[in-house]
PDB file of N, CA and C in Angstrom:
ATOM      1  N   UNK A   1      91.004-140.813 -45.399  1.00  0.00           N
ATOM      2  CA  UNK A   1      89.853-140.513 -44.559  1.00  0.00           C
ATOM      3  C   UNK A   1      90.313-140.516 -43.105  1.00  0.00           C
ATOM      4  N   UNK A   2      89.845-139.540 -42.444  1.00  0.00           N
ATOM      5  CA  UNK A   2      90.435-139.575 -41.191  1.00  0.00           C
ATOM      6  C   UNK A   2      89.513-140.435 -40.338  1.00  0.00           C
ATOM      7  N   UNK A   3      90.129-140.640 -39.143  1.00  0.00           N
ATOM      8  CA  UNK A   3      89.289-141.420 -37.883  1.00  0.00           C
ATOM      9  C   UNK A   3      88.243-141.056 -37.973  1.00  0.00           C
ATOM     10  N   UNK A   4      88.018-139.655 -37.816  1.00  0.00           N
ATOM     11  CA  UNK A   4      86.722-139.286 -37.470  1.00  0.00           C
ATOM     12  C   UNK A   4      85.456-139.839 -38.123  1.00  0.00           C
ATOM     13  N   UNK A   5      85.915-139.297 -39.488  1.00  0.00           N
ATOM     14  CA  UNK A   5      85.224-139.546 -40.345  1.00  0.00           C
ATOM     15  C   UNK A   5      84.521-141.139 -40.715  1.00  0.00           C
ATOM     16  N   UNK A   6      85.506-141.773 -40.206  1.00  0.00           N
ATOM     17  CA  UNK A   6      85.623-143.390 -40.565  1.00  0.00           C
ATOM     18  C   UNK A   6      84.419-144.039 -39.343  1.00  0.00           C
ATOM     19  N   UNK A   7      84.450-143.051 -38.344  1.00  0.00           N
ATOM     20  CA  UNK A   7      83.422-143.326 -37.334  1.00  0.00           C
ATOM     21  C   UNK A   7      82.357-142.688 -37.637  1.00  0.00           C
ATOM     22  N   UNK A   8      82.368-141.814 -38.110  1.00  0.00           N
ATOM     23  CA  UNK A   8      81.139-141.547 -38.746  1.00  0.00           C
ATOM     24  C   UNK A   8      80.230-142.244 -39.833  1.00  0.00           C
ATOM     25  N   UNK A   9      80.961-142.066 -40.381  1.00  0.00           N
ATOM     26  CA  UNK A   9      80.694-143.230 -41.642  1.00  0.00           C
ATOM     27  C   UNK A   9      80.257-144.856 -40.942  1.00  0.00           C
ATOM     28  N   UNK A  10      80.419-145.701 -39.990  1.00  0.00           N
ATOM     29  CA  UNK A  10      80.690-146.156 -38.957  1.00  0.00           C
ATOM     30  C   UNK A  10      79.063-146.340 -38.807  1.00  0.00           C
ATOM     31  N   UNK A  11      78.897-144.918 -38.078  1.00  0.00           N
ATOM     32  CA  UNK A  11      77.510-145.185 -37.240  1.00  0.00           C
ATOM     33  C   UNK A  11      76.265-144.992 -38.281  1.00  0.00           C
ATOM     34  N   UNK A  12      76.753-143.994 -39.598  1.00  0.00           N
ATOM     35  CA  UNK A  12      75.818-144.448 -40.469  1.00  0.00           C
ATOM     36  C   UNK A  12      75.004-145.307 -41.132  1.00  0.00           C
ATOM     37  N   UNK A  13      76.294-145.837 -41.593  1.00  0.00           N
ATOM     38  CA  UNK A  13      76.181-147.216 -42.106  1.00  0.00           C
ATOM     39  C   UNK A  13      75.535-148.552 -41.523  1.00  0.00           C
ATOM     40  N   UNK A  14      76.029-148.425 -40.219  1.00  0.00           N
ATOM     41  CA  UNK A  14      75.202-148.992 -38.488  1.00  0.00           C
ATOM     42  C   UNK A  14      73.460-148.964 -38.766  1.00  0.00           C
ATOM     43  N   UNK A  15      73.462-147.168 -38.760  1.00  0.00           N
ATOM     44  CA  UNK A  15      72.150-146.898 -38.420  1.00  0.00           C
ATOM     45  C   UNK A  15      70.938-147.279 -40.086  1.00  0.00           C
ATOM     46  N   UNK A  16      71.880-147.302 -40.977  1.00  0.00           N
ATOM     47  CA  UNK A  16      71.440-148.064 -42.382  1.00  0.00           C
ATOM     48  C   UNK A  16      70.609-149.219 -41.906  1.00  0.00           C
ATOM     49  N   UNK A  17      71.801-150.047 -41.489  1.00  0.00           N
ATOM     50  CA  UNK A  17      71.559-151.282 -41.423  1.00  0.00           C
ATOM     51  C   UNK A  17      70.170-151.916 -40.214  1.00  0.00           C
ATOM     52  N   UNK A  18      70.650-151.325 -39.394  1.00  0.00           N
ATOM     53  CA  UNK A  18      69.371-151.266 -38.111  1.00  0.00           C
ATOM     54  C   UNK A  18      67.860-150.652 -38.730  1.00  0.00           C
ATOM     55  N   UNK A  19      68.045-149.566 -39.512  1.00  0.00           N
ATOM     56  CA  UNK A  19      66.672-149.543 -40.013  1.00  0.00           C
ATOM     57  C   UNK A  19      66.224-150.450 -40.941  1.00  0.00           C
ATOM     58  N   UNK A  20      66.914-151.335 -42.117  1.00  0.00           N
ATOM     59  CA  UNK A  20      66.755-152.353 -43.104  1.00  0.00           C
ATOM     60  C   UNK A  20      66.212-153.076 -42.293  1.00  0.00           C
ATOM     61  N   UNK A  21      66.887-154.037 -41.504  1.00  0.00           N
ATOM     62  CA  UNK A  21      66.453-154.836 -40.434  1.00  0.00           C
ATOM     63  C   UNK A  21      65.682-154.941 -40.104  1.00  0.00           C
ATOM     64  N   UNK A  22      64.755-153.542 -39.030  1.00  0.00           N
ATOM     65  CA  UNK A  22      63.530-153.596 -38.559  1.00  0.00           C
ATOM     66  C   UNK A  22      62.426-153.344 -39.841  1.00  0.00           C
ATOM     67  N   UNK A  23      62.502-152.680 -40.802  1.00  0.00           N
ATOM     68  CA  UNK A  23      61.657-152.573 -42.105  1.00  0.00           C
ATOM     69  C   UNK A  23      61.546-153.546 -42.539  1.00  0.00           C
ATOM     70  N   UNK A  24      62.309-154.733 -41.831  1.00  0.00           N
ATOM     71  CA  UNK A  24      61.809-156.163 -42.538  1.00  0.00           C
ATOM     72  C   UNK A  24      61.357-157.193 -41.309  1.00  0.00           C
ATOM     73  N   UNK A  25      61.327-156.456 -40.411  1.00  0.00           N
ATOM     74  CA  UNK A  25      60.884-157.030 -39.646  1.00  0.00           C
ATOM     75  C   UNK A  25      61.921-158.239 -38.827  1.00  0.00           C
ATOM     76  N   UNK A  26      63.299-157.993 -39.058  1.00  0.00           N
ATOM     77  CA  UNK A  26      63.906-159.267 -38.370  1.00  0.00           C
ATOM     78  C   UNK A  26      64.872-158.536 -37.136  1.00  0.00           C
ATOM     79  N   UNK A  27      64.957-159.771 -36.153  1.00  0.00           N
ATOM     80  CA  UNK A  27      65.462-159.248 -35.234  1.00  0.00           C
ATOM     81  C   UNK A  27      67.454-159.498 -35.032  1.00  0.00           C
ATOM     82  N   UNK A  28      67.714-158.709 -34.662  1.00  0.00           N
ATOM     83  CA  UNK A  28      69.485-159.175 -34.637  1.00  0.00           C
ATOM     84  C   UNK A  28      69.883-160.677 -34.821  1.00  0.00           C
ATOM     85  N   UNK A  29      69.681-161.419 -34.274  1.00  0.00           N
ATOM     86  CA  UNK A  29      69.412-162.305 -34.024  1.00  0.00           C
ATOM     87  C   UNK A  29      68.749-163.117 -35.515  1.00  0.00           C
ATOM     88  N   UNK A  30      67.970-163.365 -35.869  1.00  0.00           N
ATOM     89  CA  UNK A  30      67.919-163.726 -37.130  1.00  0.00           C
ATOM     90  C   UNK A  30      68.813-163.249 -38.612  1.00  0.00           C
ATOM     91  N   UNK A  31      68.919-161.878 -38.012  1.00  0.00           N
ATOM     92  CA  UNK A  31      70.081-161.298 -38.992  1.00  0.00           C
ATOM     93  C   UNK A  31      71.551-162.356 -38.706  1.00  0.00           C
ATOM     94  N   UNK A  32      72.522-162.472 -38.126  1.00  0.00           N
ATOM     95  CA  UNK A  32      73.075-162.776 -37.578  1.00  0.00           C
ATOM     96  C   UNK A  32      73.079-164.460 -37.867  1.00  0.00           C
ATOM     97  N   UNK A  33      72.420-164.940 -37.665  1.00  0.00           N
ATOM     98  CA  UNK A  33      71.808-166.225 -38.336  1.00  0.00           C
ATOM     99  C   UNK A  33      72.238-166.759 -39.850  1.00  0.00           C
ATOM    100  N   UNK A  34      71.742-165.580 -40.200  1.00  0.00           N
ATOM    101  CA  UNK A  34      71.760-165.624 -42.017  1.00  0.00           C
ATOM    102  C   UNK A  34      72.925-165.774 -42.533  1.00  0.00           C
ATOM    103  N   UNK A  35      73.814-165.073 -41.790  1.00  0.00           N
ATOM    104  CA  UNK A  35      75.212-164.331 -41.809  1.00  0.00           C
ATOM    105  C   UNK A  35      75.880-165.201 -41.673  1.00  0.00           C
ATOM    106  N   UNK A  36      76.039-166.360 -40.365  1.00  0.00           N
ATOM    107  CA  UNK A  36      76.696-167.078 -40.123  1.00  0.00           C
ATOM    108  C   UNK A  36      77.830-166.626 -38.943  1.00  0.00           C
ATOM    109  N   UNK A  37      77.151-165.319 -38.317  1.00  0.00           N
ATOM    110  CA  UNK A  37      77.984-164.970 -37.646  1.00  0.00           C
ATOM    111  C   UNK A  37      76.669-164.386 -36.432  1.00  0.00           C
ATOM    112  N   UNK A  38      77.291-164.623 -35.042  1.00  0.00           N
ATOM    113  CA  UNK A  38      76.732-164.158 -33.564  1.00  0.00           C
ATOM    114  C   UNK A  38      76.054-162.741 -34.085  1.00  0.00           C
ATOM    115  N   UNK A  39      74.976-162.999 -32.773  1.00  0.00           N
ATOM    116  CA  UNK A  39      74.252-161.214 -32.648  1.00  0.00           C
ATOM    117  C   UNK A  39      75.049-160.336 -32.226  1.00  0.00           C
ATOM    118  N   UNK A  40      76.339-160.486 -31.658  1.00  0.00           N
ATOM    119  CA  UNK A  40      76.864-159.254 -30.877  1.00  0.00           C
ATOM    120  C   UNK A  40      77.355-158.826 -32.114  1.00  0.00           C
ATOM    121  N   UNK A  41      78.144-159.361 -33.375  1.00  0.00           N
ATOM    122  CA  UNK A  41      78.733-158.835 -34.429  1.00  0.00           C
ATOM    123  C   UNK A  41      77.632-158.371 -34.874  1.00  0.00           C
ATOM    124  N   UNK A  42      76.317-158.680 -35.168  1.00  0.00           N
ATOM    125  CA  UNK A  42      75.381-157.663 -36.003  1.00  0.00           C
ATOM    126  C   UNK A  42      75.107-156.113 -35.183  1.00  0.00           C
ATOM    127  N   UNK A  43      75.105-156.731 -33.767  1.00  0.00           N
ATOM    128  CA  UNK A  43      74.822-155.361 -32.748  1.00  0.00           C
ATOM    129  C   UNK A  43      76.048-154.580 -33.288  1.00  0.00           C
ATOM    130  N   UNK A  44      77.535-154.935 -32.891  1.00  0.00           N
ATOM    131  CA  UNK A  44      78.323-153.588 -33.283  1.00  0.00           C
ATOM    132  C   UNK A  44      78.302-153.136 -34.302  1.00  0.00           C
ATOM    133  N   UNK A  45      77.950-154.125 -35.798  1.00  0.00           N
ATOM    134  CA  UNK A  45      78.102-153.218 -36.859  1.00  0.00           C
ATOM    135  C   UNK A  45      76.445-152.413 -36.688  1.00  0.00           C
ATOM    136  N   UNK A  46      75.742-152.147 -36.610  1.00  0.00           N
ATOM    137  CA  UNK A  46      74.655-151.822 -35.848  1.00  0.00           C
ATOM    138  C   UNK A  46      74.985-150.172 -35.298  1.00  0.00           C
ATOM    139  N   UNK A  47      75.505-150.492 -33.906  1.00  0.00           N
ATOM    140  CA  UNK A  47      75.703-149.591 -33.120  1.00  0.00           C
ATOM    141  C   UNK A  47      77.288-148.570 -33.730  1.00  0.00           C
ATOM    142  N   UNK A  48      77.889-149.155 -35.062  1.00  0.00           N
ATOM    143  CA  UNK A  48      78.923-148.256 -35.323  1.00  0.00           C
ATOM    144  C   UNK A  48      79.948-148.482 -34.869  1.00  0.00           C
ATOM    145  N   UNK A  49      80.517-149.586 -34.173  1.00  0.00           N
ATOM    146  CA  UNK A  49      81.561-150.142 -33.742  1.00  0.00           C
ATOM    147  C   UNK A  49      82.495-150.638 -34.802  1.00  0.00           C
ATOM    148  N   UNK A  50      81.755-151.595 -35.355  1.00  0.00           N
ATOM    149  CA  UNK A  50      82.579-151.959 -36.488  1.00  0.00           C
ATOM    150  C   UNK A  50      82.083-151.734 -37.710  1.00  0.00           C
ATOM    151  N   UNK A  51      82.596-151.771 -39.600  1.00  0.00           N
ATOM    152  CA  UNK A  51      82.092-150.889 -40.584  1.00  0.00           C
ATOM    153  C   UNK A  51      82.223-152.519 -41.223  1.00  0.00           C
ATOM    154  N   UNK A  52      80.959-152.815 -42.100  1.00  0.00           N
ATOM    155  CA  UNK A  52      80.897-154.146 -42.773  1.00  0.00           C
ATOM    156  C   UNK A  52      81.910-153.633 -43.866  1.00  0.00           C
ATOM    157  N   UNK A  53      82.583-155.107 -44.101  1.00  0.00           N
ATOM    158  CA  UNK A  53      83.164-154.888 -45.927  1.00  0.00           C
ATOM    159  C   UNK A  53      82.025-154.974 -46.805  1.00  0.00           C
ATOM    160  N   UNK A  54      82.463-154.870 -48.032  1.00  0.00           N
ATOM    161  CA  UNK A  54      81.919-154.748 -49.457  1.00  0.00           C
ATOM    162  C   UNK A  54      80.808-155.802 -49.361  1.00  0.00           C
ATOM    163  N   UNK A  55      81.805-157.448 -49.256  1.00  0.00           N
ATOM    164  CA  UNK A  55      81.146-158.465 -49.434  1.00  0.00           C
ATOM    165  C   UNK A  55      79.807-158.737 -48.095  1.00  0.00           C
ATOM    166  N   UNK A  56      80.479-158.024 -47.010  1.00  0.00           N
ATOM    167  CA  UNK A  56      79.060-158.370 -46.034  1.00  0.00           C
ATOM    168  C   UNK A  56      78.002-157.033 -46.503  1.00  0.00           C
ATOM    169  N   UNK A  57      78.313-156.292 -46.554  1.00  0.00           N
ATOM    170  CA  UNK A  57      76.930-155.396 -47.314  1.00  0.00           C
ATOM    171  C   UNK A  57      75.991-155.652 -48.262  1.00  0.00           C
ATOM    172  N   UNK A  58      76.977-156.767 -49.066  1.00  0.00           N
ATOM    173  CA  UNK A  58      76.055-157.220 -49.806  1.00  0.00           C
ATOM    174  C   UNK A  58      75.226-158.605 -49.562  1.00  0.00           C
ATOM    175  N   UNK A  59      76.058-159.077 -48.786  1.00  0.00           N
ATOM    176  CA  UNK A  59      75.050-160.574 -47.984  1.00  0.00           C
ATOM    177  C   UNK A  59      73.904-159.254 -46.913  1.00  0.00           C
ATOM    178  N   UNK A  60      73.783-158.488 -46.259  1.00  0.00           N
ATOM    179  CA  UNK A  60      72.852-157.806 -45.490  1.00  0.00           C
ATOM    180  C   UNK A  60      72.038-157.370 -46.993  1.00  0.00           C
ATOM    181  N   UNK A  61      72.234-156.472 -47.795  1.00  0.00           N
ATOM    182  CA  UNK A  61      71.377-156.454 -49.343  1.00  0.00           C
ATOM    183  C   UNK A  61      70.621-157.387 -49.300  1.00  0.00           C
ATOM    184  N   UNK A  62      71.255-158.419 -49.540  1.00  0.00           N
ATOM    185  CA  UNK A  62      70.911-159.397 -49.743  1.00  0.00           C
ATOM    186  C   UNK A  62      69.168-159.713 -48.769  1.00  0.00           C
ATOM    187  N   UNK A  63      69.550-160.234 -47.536  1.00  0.00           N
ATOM    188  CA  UNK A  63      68.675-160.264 -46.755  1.00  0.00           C
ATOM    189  C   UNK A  63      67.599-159.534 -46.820  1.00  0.00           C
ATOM    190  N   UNK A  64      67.985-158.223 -46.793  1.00  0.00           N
ATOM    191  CA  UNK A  64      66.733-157.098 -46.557  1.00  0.00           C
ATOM    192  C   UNK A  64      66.155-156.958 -48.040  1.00  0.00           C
ATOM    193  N   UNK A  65      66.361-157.493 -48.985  1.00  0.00           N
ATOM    194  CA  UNK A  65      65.758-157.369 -50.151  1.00  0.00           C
ATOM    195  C   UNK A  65      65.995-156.057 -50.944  1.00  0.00           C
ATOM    196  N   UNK A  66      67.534-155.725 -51.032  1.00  0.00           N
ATOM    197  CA  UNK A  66      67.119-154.805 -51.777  1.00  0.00           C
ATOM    198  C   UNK A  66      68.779-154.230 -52.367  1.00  0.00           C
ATOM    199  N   UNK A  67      69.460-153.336 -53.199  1.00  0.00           N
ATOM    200  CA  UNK A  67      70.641-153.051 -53.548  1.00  0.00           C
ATOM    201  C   UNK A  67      71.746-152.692 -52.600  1.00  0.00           C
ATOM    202  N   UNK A  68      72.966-153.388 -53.099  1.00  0.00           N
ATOM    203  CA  UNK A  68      73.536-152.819 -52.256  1.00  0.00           C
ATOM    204  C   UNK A  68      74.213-151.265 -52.690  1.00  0.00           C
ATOM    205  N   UNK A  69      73.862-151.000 -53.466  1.00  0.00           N
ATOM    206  CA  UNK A  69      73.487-149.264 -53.531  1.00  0.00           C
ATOM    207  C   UNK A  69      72.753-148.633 -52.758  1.00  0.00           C
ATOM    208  N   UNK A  70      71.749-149.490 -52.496  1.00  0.00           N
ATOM    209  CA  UNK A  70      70.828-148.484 -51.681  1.00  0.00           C
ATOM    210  C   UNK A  70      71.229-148.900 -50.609  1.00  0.00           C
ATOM    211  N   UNK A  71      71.829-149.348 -50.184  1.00  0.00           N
ATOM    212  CA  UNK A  71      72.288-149.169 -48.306  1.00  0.00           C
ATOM    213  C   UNK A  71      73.432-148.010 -48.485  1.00  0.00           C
ATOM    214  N   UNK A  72      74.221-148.113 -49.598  1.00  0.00           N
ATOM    215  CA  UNK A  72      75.351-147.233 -49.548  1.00  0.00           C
ATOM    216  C   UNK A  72      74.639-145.847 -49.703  1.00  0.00           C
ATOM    217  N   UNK A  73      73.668-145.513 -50.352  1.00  0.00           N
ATOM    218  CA  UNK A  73      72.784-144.407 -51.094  1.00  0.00           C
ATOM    219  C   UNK A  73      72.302-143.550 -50.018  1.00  0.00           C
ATOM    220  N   UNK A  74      71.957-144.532 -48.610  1.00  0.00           N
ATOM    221  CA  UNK A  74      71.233-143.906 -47.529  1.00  0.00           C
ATOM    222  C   UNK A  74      72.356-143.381 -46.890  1.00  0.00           C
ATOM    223  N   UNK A  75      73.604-143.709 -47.111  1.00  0.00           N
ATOM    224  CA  UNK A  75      74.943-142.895 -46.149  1.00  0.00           C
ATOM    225  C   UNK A  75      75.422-141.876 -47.218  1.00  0.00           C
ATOM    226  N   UNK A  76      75.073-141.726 -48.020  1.00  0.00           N
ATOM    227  CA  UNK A  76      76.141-140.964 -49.068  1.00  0.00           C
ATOM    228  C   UNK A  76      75.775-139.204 -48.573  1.00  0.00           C
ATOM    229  N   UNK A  77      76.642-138.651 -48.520  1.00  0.00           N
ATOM    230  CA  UNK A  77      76.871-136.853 -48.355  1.00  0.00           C
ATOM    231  C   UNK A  77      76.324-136.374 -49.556  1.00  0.00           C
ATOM    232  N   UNK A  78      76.237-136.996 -50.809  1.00  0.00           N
ATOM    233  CA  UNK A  78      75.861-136.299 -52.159  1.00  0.00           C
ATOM    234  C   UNK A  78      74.251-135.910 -51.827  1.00  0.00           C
ATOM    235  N   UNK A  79      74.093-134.755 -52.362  1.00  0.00           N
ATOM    236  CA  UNK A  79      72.613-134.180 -51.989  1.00  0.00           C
ATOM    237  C   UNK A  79      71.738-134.655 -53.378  1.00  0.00           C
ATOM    238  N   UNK A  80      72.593-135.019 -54.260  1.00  0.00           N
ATOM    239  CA  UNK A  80      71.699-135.844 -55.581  1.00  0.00           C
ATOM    240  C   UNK A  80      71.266-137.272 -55.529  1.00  0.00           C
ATOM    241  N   UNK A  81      72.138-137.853 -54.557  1.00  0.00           N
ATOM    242  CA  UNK A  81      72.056-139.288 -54.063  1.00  0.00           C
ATOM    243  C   UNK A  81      70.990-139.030 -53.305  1.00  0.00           C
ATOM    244  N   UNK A  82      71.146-138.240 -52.485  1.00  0.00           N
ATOM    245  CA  UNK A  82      69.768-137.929 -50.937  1.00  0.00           C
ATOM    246  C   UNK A  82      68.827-137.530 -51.859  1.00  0.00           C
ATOM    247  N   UNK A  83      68.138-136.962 -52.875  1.00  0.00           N
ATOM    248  CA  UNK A  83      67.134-136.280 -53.373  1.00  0.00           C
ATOM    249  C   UNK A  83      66.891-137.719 -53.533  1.00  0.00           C
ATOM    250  N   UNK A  84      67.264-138.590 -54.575  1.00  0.00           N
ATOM    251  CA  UNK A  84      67.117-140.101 -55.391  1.00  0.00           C
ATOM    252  C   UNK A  84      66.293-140.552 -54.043  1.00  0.00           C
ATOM    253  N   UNK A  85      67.101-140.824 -53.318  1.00  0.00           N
ATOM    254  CA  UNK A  85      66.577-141.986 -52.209  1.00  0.00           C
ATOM    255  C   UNK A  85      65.334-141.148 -51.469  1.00  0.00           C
ATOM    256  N   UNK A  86      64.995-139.909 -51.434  1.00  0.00           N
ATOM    257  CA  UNK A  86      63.884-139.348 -50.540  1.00  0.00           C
ATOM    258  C   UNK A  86      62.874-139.741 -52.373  1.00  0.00           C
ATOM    259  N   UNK A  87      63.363-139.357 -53.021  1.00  0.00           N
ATOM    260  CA  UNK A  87      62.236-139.761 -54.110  1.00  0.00           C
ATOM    261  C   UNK A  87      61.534-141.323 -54.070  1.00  0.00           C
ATOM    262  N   UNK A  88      62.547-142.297 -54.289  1.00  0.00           N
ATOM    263  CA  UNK A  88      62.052-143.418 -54.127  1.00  0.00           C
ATOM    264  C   UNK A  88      61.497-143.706 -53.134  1.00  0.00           C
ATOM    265  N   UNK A  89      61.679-143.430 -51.734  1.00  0.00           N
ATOM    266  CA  UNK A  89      60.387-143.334 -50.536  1.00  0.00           C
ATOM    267  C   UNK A  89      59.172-142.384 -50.750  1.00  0.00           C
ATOM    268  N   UNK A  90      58.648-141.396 -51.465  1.00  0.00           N
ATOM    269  CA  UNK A  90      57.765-140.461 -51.626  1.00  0.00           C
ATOM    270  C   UNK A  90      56.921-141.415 -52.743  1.00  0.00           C
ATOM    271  N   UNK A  91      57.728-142.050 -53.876  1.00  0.00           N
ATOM    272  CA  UNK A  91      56.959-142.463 -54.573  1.00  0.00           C
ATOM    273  C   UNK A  91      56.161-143.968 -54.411  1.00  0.00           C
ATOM    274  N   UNK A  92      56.534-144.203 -53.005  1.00  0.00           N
ATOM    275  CA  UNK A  92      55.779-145.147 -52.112  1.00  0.00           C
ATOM    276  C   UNK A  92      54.386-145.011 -51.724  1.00  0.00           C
ATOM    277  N   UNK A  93      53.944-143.493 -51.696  1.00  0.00           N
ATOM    278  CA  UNK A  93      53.220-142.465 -50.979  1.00  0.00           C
ATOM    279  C   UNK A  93      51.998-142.596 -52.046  1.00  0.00           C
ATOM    280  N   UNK A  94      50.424-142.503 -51.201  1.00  0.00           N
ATOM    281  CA  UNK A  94      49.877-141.818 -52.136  1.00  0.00           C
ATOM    282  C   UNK A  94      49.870-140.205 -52.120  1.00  0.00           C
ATOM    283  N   UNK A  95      49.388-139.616 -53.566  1.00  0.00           N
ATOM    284  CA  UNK A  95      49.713-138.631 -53.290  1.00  0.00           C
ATOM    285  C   UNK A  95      49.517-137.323 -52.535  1.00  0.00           C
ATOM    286  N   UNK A  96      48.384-137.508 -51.500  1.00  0.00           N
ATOM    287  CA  UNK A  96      48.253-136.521 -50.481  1.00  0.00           C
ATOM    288  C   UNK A  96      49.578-136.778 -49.160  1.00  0.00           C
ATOM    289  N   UNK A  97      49.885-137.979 -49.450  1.00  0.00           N
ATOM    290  CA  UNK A  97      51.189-138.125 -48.141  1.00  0.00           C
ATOM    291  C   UNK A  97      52.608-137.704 -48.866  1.00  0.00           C
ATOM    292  N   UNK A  98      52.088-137.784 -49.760  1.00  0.00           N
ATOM    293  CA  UNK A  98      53.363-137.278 -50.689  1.00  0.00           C
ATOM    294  C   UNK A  98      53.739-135.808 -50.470  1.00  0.00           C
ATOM    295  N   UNK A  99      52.518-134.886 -50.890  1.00  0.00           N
ATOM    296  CA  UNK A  99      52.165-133.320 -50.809  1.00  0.00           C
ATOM    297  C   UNK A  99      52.481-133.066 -49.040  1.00  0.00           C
ATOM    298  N   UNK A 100      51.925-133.605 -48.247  1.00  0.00           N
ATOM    299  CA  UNK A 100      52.113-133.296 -47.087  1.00  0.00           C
ATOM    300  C   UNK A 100      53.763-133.845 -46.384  1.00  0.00           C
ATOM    301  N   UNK A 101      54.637-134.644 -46.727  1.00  0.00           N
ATOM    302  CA  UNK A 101      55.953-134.975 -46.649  1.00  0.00           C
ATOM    303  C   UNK A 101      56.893-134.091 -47.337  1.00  0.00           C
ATOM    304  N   UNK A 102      56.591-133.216 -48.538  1.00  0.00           N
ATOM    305  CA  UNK A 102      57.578-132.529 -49.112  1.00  0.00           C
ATOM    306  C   UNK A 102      56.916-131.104 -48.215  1.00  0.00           C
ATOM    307  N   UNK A 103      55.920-130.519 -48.078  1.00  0.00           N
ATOM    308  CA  UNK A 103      55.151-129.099 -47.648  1.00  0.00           C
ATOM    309  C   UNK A 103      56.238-129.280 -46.229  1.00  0.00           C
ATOM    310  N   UNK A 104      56.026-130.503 -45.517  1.00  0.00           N
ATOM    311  CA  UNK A 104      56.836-130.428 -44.226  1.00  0.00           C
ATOM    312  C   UNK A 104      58.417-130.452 -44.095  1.00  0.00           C
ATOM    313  N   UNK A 105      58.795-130.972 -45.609  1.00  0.00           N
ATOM    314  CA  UNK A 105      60.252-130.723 -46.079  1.00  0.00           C
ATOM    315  C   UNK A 105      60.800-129.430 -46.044  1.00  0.00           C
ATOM    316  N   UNK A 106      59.786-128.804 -47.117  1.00  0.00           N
ATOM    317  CA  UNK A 106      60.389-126.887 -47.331  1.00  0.00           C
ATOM    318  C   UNK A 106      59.992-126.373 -46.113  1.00  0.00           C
ATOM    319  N   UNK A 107      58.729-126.593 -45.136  1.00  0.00           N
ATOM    320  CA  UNK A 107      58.894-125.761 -43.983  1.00  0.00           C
ATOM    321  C   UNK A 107      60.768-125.998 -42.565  1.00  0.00           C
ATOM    322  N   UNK A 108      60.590-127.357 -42.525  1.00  0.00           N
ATOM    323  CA  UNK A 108      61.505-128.006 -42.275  1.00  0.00           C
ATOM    324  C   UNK A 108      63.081-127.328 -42.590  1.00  0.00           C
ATOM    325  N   UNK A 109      63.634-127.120 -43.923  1.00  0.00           N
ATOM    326  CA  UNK A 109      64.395-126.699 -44.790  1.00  0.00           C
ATOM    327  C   UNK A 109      64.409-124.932 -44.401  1.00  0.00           C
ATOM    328  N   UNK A 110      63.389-124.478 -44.784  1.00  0.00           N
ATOM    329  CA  UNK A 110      63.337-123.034 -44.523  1.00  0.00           C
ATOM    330  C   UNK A 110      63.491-122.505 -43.056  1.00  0.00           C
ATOM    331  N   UNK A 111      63.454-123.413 -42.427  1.00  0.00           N
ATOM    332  CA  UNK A 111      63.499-123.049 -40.465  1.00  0.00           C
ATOM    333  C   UNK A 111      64.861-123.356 -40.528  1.00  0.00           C
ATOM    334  N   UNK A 112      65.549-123.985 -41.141  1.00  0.00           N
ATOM    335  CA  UNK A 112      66.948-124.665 -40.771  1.00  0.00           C
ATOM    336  C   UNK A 112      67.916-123.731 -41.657  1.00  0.00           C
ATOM    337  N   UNK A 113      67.588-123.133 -42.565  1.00  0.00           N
ATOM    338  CA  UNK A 113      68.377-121.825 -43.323  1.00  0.00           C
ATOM    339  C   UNK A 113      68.452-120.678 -42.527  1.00  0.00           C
ATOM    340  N   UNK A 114      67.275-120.364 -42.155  1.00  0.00           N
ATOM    341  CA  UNK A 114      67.101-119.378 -41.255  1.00  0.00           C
ATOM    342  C   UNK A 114      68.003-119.426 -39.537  1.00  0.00           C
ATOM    343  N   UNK A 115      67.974-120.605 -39.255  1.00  0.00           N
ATOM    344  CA  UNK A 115      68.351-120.342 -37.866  1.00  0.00           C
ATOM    345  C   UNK A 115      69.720-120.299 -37.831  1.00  0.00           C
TER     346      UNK A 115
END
């Protein structure tokens, strides 16, 4: 994997984690806590500075309540992985927010083929 990529992957994984976080309502700082390690280490892996190992992805899982698949699931390039994970948020939905989240998908989708 090249640099690039590794920074990419990087800020994904970052931006994973920063949304888990606030969807649970905790602040760096309590994250960080849990961990056993300072807020500035939650900020860079956060901001894409640094990329958690295996085992801290799964202590953050951990925290935010939920797989550590699904933190990996929200970075993955596979468009079958991305369908999975937009499904399991839709089926959160009732179903008029549901109908109106996918209608704004294909318009969304169809502007972005086109341009």
């Amino acid at each position: 994997m090249s640099a690039v990529d590794l920074k990419d992957l990087a800020a994904t994984v970052g931006q994973t984690i920063a949304r888990q976080r606030v969807r649970c309502g905790l602040t760096q700082e309590e994250v960080a806590e849990r961990l056993g390690i300072g807020s500035e280490a939650v900020s860079r892996i956060e901001r894409g500075i640094v990329i958690p190992n295996v085992a801290r992805l799964v202590e953050f899982a951990a925290i935010f309540g939920c797989g550590t698949a699904e933190l990996l699931n929200e970075v993955s390039p596979d468009p079958n992985v991305q369908a999975n994970h937009i499904s399991q948020l839709l089926a959160a939905l009732n179903p008029a927010d549901r109908r109106l989240i996918v209608e704004w998908i294909e318009r969304l989708a169809g502007r972005l083929q086109r341009g």
